[in-house]
C-alpha atoms as a PDB file:
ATOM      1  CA  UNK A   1      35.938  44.159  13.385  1.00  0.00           C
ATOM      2  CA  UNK A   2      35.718  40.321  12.383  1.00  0.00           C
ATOM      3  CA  UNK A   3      35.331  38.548  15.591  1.00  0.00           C
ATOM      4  CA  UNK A   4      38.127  35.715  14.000  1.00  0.00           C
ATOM      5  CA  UNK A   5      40.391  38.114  13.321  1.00  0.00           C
ATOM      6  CA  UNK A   6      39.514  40.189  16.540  1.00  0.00           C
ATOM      7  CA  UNK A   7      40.610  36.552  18.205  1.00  0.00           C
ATOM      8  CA  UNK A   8      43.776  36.318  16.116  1.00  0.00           C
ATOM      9  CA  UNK A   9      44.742  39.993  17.973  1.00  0.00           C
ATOM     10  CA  UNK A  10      44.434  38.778  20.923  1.00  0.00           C
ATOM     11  CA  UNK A  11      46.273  35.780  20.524  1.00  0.00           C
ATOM     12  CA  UNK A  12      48.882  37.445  18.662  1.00  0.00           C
ATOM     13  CA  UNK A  13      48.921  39.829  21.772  1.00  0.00           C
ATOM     14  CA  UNK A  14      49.022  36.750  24.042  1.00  0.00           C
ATOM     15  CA  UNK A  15      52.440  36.104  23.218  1.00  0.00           C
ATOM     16  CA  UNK A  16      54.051  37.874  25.986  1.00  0.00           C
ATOM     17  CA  UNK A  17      51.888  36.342  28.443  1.00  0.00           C
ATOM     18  CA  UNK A  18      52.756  33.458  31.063  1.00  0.00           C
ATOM     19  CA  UNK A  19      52.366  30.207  29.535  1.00  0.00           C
ATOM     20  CA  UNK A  20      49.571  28.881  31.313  1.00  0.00           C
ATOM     21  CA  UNK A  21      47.274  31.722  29.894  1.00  0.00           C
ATOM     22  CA  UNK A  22      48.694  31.066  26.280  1.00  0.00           C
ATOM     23  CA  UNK A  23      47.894  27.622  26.541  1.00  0.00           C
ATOM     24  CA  UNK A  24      44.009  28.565  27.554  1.00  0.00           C
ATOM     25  CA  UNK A  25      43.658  31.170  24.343  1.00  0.00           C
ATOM     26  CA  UNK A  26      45.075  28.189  22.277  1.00  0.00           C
ATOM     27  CA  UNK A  27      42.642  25.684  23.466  1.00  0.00           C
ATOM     28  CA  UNK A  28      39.839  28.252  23.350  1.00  0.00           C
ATOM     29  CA  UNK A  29      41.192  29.034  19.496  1.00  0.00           C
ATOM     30  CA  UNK A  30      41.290  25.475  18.463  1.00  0.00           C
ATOM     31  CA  UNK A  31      37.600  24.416  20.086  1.00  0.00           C
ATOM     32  CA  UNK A  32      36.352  27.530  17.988  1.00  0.00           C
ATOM     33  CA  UNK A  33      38.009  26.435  15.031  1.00  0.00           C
ATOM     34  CA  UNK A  34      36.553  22.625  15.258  1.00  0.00           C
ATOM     35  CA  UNK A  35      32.801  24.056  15.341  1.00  0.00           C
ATOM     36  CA  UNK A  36      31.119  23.099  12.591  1.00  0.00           C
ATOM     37  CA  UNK A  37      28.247  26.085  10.796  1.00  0.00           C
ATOM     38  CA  UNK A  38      26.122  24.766   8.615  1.00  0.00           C
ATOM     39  CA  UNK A  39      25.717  25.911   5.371  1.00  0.00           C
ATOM     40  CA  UNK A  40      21.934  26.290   4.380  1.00  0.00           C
ATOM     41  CA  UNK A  41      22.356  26.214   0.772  1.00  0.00           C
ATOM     42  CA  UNK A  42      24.522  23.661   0.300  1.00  0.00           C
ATOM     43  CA  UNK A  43      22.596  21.125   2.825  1.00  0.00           C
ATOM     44  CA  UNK A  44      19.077  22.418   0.788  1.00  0.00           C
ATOM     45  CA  UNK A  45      20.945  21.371  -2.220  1.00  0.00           C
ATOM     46  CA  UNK A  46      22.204  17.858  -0.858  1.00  0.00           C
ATOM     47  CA  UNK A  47      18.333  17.318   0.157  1.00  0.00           C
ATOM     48  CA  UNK A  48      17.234  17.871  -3.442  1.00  0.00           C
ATOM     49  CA  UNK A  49      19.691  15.542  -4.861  1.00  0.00           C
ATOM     50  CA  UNK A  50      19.155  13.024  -2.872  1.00  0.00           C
ATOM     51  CA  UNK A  51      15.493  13.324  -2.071  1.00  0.00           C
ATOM     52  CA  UNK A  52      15.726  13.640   1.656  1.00  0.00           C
ATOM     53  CA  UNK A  53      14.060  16.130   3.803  1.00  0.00           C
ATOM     54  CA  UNK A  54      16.529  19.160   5.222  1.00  0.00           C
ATOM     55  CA  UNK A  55      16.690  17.886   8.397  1.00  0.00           C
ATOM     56  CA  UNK A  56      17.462  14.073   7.433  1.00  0.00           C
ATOM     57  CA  UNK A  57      20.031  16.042   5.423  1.00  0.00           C
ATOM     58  CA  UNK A  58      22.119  17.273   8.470  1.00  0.00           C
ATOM     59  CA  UNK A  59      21.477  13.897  10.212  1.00  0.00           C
ATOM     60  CA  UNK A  60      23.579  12.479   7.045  1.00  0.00           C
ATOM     61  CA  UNK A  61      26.538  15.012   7.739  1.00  0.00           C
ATOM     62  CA  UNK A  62      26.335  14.032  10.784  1.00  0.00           C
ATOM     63  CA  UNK A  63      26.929  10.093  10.261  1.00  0.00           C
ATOM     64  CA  UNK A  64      28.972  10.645   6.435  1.00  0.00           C
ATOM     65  CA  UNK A  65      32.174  10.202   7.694  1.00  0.00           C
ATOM     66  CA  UNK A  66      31.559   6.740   9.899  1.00  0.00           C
ATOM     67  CA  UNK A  67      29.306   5.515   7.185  1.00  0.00           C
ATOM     68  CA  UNK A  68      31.932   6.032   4.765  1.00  0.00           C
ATOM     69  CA  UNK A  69      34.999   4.625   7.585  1.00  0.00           C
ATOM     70  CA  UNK A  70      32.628   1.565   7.601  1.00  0.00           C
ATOM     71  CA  UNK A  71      31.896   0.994   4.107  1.00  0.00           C
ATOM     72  CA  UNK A  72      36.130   1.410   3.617  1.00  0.00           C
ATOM     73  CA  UNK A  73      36.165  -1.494   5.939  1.00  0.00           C
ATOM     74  CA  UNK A  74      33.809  -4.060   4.733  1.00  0.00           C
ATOM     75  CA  UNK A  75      35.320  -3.543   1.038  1.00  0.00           C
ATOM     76  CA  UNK A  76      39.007  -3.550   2.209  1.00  0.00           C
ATOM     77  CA  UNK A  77      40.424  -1.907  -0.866  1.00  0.00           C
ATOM     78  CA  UNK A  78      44.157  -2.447  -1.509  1.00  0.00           C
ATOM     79  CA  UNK A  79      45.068  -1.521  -5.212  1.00  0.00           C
ATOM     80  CA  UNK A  80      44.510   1.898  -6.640  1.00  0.00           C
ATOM     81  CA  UNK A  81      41.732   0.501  -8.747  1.00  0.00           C
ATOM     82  CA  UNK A  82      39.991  -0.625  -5.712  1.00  0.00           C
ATOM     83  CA  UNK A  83      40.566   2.644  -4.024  1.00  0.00           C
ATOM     84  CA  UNK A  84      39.447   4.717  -6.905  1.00  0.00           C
ATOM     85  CA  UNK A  85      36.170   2.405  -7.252  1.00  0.00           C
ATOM     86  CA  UNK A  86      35.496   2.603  -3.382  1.00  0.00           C
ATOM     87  CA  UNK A  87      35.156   6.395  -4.093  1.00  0.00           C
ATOM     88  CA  UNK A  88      33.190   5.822  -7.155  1.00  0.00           C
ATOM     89  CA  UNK A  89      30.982   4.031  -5.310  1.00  0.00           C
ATOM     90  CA  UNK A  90      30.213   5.399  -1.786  1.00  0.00           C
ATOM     91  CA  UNK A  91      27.495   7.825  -1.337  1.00  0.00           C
ATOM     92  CA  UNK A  92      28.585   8.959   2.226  1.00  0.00           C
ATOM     93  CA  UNK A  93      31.780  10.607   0.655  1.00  0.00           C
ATOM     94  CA  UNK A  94      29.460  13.657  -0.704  1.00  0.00           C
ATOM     95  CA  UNK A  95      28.101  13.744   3.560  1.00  0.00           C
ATOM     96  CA  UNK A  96      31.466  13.308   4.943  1.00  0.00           C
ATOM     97  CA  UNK A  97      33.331  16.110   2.717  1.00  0.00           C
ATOM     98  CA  UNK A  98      30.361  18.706   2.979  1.00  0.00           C
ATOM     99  CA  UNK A  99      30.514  18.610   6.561  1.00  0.00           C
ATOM    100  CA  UNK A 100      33.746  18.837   6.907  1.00  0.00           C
ATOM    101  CA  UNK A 101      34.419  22.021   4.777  1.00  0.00           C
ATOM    102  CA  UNK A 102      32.042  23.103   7.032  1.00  0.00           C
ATOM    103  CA  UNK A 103      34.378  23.256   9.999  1.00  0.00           C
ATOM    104  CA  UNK A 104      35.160  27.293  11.139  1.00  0.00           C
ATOM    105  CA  UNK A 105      39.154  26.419  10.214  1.00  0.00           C
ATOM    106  CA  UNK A 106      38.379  24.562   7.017  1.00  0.00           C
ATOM    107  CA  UNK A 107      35.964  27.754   5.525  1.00  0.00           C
ATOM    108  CA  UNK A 108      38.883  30.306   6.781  1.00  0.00           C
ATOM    109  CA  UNK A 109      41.513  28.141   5.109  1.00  0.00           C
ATOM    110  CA  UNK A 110      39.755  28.042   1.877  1.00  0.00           C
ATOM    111  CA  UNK A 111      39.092  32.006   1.867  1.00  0.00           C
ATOM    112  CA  UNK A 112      42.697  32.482   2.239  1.00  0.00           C
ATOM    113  CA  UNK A 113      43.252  29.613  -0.557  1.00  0.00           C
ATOM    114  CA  UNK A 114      41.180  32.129  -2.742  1.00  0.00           C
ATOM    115  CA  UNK A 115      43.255  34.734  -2.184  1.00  0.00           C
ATOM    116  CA  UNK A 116      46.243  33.437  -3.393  1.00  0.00           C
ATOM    117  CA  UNK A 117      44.975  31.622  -6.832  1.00  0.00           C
ATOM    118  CA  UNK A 118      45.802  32.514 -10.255  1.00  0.00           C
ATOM    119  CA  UNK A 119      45.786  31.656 -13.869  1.00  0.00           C
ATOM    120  CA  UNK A 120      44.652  28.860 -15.089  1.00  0.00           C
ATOM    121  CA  UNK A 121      43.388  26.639 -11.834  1.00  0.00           C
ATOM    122  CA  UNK A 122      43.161  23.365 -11.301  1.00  0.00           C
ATOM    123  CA  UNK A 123      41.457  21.595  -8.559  1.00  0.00           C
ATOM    124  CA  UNK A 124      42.804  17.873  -8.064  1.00  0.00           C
ATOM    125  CA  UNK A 125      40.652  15.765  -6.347  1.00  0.00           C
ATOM    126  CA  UNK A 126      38.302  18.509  -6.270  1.00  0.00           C
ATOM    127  CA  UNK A 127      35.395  16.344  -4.773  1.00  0.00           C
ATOM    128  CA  UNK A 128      31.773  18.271  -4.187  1.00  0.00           C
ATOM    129  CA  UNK A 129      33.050  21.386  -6.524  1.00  0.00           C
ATOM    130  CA  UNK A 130      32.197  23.599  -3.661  1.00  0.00           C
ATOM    131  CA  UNK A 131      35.973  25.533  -3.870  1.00  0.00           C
ATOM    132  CA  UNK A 132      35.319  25.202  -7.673  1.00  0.00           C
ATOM    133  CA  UNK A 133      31.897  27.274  -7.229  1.00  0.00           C
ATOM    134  CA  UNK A 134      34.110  29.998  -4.926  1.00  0.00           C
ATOM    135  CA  UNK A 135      36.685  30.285  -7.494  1.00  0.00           C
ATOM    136  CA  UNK A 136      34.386  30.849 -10.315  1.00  0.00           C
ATOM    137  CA  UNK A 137      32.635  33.199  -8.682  1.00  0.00           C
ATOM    138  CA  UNK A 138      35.442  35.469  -8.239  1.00  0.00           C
ATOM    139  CA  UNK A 139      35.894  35.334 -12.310  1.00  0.00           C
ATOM    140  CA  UNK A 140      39.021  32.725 -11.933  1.00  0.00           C
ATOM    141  CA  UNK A 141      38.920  30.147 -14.542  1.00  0.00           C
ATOM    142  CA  UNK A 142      39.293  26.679 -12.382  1.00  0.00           C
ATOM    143  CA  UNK A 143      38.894  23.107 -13.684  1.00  0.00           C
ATOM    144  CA  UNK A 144      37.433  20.102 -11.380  1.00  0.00           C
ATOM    145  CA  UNK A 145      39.211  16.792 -11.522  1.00  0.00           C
ATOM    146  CA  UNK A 146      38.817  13.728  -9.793  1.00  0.00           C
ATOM    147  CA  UNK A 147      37.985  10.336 -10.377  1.00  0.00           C
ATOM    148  CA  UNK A 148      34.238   9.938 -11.581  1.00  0.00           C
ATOM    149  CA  UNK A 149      31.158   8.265  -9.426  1.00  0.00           C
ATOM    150  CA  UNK A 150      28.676   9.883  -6.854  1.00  0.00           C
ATOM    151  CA  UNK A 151      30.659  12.639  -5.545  1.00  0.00           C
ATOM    152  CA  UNK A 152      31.691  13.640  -8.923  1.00  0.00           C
ATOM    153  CA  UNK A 153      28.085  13.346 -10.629  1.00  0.00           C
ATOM    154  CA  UNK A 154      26.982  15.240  -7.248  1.00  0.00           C
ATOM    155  CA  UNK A 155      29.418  18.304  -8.541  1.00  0.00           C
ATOM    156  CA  UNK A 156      28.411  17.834 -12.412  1.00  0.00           C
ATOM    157  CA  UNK A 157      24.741  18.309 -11.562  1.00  0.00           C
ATOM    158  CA  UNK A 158      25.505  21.402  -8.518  1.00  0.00           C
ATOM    159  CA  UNK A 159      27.263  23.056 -11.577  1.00  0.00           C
ATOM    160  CA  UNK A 160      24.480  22.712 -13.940  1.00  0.00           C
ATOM    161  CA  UNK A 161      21.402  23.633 -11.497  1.00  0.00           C
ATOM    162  CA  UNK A 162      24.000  26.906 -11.212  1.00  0.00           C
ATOM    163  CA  UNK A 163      24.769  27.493 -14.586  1.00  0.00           C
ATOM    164  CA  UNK A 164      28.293  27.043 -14.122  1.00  0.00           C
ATOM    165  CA  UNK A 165      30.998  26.569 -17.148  1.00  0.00           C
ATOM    166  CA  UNK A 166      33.526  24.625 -14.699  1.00  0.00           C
ATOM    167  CA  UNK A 167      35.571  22.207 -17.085  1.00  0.00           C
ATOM    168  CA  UNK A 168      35.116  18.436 -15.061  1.00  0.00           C
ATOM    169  CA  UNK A 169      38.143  15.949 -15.660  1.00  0.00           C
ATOM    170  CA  UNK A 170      36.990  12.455 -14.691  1.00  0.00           C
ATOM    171  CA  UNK A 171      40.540  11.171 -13.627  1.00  0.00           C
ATOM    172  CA  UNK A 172      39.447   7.394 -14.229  1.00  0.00           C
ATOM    173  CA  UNK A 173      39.318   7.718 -17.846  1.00  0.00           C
ATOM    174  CA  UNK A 174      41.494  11.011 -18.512  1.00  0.00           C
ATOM    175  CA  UNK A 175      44.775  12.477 -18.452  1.00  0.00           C
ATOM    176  CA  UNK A 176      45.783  15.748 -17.738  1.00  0.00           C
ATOM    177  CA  UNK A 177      46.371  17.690 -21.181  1.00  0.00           C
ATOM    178  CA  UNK A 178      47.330  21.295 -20.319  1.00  0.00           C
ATOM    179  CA  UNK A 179      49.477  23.257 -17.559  1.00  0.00           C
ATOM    180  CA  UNK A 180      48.113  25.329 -14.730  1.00  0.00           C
ATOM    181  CA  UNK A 181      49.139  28.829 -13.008  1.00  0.00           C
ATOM    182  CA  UNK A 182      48.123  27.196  -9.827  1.00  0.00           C
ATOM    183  CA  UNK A 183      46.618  23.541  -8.787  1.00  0.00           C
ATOM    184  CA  UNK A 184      44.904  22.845  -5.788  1.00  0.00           C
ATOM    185  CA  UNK A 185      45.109  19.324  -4.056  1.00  0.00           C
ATOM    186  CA  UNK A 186      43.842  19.394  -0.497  1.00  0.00           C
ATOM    187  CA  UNK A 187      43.048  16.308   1.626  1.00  0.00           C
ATOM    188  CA  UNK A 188      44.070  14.214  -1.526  1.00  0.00           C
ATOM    189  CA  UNK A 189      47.480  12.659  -0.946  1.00  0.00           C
ATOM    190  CA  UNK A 190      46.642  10.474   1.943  1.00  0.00           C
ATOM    191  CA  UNK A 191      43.647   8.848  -0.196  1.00  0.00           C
ATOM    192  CA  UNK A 192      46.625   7.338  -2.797  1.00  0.00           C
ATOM    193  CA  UNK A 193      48.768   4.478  -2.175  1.00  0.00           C
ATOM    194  CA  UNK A 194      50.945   5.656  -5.097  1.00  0.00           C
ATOM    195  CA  UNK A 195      52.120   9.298  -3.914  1.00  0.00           C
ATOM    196  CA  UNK A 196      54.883   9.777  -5.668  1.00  0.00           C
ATOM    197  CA  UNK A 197      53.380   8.970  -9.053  1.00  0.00           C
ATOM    198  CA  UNK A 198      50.710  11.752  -7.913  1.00  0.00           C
ATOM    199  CA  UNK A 199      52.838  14.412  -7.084  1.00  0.00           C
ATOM    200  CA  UNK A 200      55.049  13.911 -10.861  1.00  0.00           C
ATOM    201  CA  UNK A 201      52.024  14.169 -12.163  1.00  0.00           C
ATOM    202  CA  UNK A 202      51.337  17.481 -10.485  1.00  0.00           C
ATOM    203  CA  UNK A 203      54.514  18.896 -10.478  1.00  0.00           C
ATOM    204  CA  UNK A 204      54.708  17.650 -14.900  1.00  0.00           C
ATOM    205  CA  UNK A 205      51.425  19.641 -14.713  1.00  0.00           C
ATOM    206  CA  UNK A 206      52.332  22.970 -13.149  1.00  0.00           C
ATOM    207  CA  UNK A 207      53.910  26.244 -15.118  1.00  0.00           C
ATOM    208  CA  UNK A 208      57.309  27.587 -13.824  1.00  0.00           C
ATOM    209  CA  UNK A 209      56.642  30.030 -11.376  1.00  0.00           C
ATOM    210  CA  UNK A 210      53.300  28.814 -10.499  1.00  0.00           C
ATOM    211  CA  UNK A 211      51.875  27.430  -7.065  1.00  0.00           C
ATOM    212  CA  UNK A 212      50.907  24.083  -5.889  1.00  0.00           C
ATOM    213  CA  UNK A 213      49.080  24.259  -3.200  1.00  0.00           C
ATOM    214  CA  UNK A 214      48.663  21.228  -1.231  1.00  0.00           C
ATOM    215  CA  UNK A 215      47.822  19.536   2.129  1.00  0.00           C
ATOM    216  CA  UNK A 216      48.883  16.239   3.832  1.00  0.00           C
ATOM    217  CA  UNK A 217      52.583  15.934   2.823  1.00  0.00           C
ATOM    218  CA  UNK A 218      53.343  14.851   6.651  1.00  0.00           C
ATOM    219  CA  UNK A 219      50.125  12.574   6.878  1.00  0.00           C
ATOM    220  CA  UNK A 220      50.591   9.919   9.149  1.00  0.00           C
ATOM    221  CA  UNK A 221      46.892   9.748  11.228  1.00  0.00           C
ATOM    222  CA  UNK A 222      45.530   6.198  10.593  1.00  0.00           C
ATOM    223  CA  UNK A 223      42.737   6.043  12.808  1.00  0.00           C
ATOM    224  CA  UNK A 224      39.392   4.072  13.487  1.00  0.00           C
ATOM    225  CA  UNK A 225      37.460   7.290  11.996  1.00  0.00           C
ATOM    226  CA  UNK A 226      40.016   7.287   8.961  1.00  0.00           C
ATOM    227  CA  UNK A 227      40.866   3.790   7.567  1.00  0.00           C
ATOM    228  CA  UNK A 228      40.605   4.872   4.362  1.00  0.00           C
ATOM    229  CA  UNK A 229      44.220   7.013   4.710  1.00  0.00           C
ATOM    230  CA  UNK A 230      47.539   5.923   3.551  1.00  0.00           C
ATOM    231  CA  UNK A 231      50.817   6.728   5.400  1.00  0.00           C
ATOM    232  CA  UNK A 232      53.399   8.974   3.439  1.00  0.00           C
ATOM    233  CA  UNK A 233      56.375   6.536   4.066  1.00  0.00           C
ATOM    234  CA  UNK A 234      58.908   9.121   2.287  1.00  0.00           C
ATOM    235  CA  UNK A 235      59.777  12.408   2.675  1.00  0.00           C
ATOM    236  CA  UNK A 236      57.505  14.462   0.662  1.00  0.00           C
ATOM    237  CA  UNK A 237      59.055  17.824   1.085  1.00  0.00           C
ATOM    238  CA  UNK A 238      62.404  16.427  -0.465  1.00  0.00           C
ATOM    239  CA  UNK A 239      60.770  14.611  -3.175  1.00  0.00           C
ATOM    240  CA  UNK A 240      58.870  18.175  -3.969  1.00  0.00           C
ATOM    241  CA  UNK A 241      62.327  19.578  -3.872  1.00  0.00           C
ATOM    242  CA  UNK A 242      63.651  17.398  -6.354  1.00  0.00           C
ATOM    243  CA  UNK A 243      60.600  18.351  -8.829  1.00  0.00           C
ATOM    244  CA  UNK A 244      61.937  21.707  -8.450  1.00  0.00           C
ATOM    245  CA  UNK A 245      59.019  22.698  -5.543  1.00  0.00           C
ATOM    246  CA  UNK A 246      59.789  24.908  -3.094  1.00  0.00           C
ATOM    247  CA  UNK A 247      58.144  26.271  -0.126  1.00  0.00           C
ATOM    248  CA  UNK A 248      56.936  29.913  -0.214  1.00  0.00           C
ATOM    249  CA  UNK A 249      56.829  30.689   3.468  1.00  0.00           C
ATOM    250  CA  UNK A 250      57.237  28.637   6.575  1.00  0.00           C
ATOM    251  CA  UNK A 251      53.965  30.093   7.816  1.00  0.00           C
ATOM    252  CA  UNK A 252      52.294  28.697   5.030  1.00  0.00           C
ATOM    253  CA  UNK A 253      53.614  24.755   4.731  1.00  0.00           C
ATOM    254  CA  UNK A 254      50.973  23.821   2.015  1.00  0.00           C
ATOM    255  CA  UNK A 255      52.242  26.728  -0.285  1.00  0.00           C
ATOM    256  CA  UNK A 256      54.841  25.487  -2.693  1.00  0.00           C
ATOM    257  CA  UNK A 257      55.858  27.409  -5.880  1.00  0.00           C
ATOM    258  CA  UNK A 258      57.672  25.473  -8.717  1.00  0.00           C
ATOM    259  CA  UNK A 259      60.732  26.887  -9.528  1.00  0.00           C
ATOM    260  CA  UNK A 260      64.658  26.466 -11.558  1.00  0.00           C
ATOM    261  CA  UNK A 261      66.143  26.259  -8.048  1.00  0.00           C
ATOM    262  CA  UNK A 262      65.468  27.165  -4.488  1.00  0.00           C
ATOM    263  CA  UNK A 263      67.023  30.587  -4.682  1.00  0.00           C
ATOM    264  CA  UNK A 264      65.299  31.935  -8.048  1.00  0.00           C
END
């Protein structure tokens, strides 16, 4: 048996157990979840872009996110055109979101995110390409998008050293032009100050009965480690609603399917 889903048993199990116990098996759930494991390949293929050895490699996962936190702050961007060029610009955003996919949770959540795709697939702010690279390996047809610079030339040269047909959209300089079965946008949202206009454009983007799914619709953590995030100073789930977005499950909060009303 999978020891993670040996662990879910148990805590599944746990349930009818005094509360102080439960409380133990969730902190010992959540610690395993915030472990980072390292993924060889990609970290072998962040050294060879970048020239660096493997091990000066995992020093800059290590340091990616305040490098990037700091850079945020000396440049101060306000506008989206700032914002878009900060990410055009930085280097450290490639570090930061490589190590952070490589947190237990975030590789389990993007297994399941597999799973569920379909269609035509869009990912939207799509970063590194590494979901991309899972997708098209299990035969779906997915297209990148984001806005272009170092992260994005990072994913157009991974695809190419694989010999992978992924369709990039450089979101600077293009516009959407087709519908999708299913779009992706995780850890996006709370990088725009203009949220709304983003999820339109999603929702103008998606086919009837398809799925968005999406992450961050509740943001709210401004922190010293995150200056770069915007509070969502609306209800998100409403304005979803109103696009004709519903939720699928309550389980699953980031799973929305677009439909002619809530009950068809």
């Amino acid at each position: 048996m999978d020891r993670d889903i040996g662990f879910e048993m148990i805590l599944k199990a746990a349930r009818r157990l005094p509360k102080p116990i439960r409380k133990v098996l969730s902190w010992i759930w959540k610690r395993r979840n915030s472990k980072i494991v390292i993924g060889k390949s990609l970290v072998r293929h962040l050294a060879e872009y970048f020239g660096l050895s493997y091990e000066e490699t995992v020093c800059m996962l290590k340091l990616g996110a305040r490098l990037n936190a700091d850079l945020w702050k000396i440049l101060n961007p306000g506008t989206k055109e700032e914002v878009e060029k900060f990410y055009m610009l930085s280097p450290y955003c490639i570090f930061d979101l490589a190590y952070w996919h490589m947190k237990i949770a975030q590789r389990r959540f993007r297994q399941e995110i597999v799973k569920l795709c379909k269609g035509d697939i869009l990912d939207y702010g799509a970063g590194i390409g590494d979901l991309c690279i899972k997708l098209y390996r299990k035969g779906l047809n997915v297209d990148h998008a984001d806005v272009s610079g170092r992260t994005f030339e990072f994913a157009k040269w991974l695809f190419k050293k694989k010999g992978y047909n992924i369709k990039m959209i450089d979101l600077a300089r293009e516009k959407l032009s087709k519908d999708y079965d299913t779009i992706i946008c995780l850890d996006v949202i709370e990088h725009v100050p203009n949220t709304k206009v983003l999820l339109q454009e999603l929702s103008d983007h998606l086919k009837n009965n398809g799925n968005l799914i999406i992450t961050g619709l509740k943001y709210q953590d401004i922190s010293e480690n995150h200056p770069m995030h915007f509070k969502i100073e609306f209800d998100a789930e409403i304005f979803l609603n109103s696009l004709g977005l519903f939720k699928c499950a309550e389980k699953k909060e980031w799973l929305w399917a677009k439909k002619l009303s809530a009950g068809v």
